[in-house]
N, C-alpha and C. Protein backbone atom coordinates (compact mmCIF):
# COMPACT_ATOMS: atom_id res chain seq x y z
N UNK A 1 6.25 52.17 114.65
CA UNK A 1 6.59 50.88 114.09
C UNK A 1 8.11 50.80 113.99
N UNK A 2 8.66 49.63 114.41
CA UNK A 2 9.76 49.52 114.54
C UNK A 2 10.59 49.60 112.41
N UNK A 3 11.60 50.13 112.51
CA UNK A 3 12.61 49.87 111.13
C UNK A 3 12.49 48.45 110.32
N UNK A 4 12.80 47.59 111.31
CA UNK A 4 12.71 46.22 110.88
C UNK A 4 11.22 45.70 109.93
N UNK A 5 9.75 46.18 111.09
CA UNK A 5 9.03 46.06 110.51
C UNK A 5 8.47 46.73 109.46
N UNK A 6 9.36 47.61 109.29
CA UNK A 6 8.67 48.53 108.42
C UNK A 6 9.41 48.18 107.01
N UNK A 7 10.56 47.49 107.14
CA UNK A 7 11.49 46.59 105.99
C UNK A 7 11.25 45.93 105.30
N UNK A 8 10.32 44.76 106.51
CA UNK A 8 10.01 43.74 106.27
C UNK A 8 8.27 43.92 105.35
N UNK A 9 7.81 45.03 105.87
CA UNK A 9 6.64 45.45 104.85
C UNK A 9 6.59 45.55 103.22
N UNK A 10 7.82 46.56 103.56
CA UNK A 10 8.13 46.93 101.82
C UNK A 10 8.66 45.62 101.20
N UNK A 11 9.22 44.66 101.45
CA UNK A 11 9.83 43.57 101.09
C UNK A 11 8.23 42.58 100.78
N UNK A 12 7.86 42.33 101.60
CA UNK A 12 6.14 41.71 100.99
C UNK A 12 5.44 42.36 99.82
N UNK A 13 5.66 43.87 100.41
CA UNK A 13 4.42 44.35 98.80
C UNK A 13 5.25 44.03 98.06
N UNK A 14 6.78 44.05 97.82
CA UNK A 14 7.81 44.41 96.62
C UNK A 14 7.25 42.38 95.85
N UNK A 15 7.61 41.82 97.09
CA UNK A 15 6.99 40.21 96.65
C UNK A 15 5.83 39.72 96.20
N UNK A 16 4.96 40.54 96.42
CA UNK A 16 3.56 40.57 95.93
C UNK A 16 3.53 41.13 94.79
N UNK A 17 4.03 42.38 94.36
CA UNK A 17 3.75 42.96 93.11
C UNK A 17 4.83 41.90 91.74
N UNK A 18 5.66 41.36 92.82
CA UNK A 18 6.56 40.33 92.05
C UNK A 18 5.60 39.19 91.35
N UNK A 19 4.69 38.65 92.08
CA UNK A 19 4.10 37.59 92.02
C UNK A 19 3.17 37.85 90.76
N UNK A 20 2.19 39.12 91.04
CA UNK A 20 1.62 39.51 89.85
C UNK A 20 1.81 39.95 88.50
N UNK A 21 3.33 40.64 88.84
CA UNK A 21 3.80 40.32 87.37
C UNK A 21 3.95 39.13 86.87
N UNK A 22 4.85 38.30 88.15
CA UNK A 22 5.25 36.98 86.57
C UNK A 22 3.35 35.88 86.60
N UNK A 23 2.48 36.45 86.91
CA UNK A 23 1.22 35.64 87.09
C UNK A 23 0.70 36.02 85.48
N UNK A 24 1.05 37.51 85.38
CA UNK A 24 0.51 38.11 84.12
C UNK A 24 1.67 37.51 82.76
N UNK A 25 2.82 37.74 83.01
CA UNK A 25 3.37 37.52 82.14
C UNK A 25 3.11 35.95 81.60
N UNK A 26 3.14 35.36 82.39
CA UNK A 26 3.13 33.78 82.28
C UNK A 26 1.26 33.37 81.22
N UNK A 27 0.55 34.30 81.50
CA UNK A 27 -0.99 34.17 81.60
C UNK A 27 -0.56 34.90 79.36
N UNK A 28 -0.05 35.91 79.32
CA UNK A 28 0.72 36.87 77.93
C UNK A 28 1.18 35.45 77.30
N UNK A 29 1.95 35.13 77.80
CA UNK A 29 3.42 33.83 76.98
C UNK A 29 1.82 32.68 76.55
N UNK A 30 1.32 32.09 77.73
CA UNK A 30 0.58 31.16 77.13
C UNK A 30 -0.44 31.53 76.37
N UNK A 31 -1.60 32.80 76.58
CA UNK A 31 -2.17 33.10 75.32
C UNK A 31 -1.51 33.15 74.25
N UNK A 32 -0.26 33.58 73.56
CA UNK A 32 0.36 33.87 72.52
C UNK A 32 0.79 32.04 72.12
N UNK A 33 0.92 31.44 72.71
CA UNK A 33 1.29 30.01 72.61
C UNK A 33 -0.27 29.74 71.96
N UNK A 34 -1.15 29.61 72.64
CA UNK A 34 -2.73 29.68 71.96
C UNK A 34 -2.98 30.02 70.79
N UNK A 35 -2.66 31.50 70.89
CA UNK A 35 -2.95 32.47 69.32
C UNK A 35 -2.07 31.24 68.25
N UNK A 36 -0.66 31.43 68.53
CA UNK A 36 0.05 30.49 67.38
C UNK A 36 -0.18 29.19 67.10
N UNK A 37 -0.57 28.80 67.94
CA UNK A 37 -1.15 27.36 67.30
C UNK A 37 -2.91 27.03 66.30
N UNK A 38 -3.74 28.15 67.15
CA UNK A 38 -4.61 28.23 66.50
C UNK A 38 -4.59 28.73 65.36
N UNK A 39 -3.76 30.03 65.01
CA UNK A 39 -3.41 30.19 63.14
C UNK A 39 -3.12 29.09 62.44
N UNK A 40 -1.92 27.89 63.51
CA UNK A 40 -1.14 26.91 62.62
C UNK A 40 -2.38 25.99 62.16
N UNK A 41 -3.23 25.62 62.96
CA UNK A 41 -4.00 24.80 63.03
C UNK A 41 -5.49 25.03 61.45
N UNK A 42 -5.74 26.34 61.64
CA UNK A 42 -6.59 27.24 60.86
C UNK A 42 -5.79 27.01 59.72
N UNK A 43 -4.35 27.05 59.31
CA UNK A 43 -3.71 26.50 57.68
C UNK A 43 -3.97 25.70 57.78
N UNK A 44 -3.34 24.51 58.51
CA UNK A 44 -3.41 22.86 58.25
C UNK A 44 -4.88 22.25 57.85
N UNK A 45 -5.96 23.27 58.39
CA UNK A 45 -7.11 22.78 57.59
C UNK A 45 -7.46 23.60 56.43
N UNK A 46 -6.65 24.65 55.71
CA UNK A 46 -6.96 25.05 54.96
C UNK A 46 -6.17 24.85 53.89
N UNK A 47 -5.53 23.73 53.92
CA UNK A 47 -4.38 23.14 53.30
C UNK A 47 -4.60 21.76 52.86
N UNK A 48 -6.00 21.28 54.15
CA UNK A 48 -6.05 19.99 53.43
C UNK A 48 -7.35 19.84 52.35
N UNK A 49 -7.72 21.12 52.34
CA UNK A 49 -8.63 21.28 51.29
C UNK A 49 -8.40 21.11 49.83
N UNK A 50 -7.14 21.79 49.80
CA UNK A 50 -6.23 22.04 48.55
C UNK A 50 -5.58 20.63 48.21
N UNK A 51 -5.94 20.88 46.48
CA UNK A 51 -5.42 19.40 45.88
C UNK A 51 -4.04 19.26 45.78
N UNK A 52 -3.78 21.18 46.01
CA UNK A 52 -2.06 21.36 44.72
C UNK A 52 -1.67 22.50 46.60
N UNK A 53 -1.34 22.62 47.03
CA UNK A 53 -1.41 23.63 48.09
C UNK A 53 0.32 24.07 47.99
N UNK A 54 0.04 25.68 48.39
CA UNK A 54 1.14 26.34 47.82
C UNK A 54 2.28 26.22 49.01
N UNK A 55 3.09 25.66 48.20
CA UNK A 55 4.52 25.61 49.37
C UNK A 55 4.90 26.95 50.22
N UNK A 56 5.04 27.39 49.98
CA UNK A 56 4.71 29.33 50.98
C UNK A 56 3.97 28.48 52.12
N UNK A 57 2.72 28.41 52.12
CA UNK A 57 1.49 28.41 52.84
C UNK A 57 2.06 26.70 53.87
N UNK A 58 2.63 26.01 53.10
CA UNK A 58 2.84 24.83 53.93
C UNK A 58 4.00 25.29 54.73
N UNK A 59 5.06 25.93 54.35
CA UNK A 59 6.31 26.77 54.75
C UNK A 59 5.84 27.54 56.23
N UNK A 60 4.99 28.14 56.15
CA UNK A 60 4.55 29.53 56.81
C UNK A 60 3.88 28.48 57.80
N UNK A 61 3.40 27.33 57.97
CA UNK A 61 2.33 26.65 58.85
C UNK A 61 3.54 25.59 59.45
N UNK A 62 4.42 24.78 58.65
CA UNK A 62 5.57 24.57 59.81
C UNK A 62 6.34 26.03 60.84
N UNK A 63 6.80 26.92 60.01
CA UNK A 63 7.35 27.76 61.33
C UNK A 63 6.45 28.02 62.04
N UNK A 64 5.10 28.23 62.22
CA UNK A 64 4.22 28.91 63.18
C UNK A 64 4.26 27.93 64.10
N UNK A 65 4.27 26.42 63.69
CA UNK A 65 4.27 25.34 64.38
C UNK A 65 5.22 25.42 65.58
N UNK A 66 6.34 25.76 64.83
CA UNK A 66 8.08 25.69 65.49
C UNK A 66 8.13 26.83 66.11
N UNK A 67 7.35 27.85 65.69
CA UNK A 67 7.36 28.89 66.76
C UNK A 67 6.53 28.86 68.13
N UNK A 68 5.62 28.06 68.12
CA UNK A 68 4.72 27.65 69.06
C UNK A 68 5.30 26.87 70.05
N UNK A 69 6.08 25.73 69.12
CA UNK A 69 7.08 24.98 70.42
C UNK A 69 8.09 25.66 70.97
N UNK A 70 8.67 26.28 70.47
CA UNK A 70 9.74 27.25 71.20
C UNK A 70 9.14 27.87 72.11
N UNK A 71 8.25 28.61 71.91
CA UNK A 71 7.38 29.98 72.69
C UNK A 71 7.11 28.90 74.20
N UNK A 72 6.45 27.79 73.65
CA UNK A 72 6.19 27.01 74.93
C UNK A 72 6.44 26.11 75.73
N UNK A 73 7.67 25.29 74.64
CA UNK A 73 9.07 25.85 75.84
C UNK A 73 9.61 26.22 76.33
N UNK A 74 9.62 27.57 75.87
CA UNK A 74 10.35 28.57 77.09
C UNK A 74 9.69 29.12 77.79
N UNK A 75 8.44 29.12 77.97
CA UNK A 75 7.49 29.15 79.05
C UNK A 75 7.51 28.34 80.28
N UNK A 76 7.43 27.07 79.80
CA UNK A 76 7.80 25.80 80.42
C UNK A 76 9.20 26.03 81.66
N UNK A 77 10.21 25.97 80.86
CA UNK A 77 11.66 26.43 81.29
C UNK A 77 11.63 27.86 82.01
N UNK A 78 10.87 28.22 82.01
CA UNK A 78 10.58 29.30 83.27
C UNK A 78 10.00 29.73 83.95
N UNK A 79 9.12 28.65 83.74
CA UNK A 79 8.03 28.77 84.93
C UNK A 79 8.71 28.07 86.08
N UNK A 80 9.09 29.06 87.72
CA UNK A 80 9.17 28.59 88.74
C UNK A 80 8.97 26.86 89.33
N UNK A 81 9.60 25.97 89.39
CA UNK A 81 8.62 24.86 89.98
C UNK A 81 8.05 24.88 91.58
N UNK A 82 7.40 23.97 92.04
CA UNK A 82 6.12 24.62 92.55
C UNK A 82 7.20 24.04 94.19
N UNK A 83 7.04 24.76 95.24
CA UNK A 83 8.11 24.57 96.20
C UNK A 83 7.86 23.07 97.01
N UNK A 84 8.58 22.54 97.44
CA UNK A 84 8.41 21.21 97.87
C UNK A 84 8.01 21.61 99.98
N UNK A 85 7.39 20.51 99.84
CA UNK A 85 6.48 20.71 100.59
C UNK A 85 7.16 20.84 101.91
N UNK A 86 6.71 20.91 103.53
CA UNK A 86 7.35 21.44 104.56
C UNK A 86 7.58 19.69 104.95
N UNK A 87 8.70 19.70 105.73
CA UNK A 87 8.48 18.65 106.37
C UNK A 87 7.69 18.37 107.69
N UNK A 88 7.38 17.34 107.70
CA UNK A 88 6.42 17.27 108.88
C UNK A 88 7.21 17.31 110.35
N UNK A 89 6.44 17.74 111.13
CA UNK A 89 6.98 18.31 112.81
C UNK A 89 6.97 16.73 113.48
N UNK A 90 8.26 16.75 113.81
CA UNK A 90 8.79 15.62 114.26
C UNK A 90 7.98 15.28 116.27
């Protein structure tokens, strides 16, 4: 096998194993975006139960909130956009 092709090999798996990381990481970021909203969500109804509800607990359910938007915005903001398409053969 020629050098070249044998370059051009390692350069595919190296792109492939590329792909599956950021497939996993991206798959990590949005479960954790999930997890945090579903805690936030799990106070806000356990908050509207309460006549007198403890500022801590309302405290602790905005940041989880704000941590959720951050988390998934910056998910957002780094997720690759998706490549634009070929042009057509003239």
């Amino acid at each position: 096998m020629s050098p070249i092709l044998e370059i051009l090999g390692q350069i595919m798996s190296a792109l492939d194993d590329l792909k599956a990381e950021v497939a996993a990481t991206l798959t990590v970021e949005q479960s954790a975006v999930t997890l945090i909203q579903g805690i936030a969500a799990q106070l806000v109804a356990a908050l509207a139960n309460q006549t007198n509800p403890d500022s801590a607990l309302v405290d602790l359910t905005t940041q989880l909130k704000t941590n959720a938007d951050a988390l998934a915005a910056a998910v957002t903001a780094n997720t690759p956009a998706a490549p634009p398409a070929p042009a057509p053969a003239p």
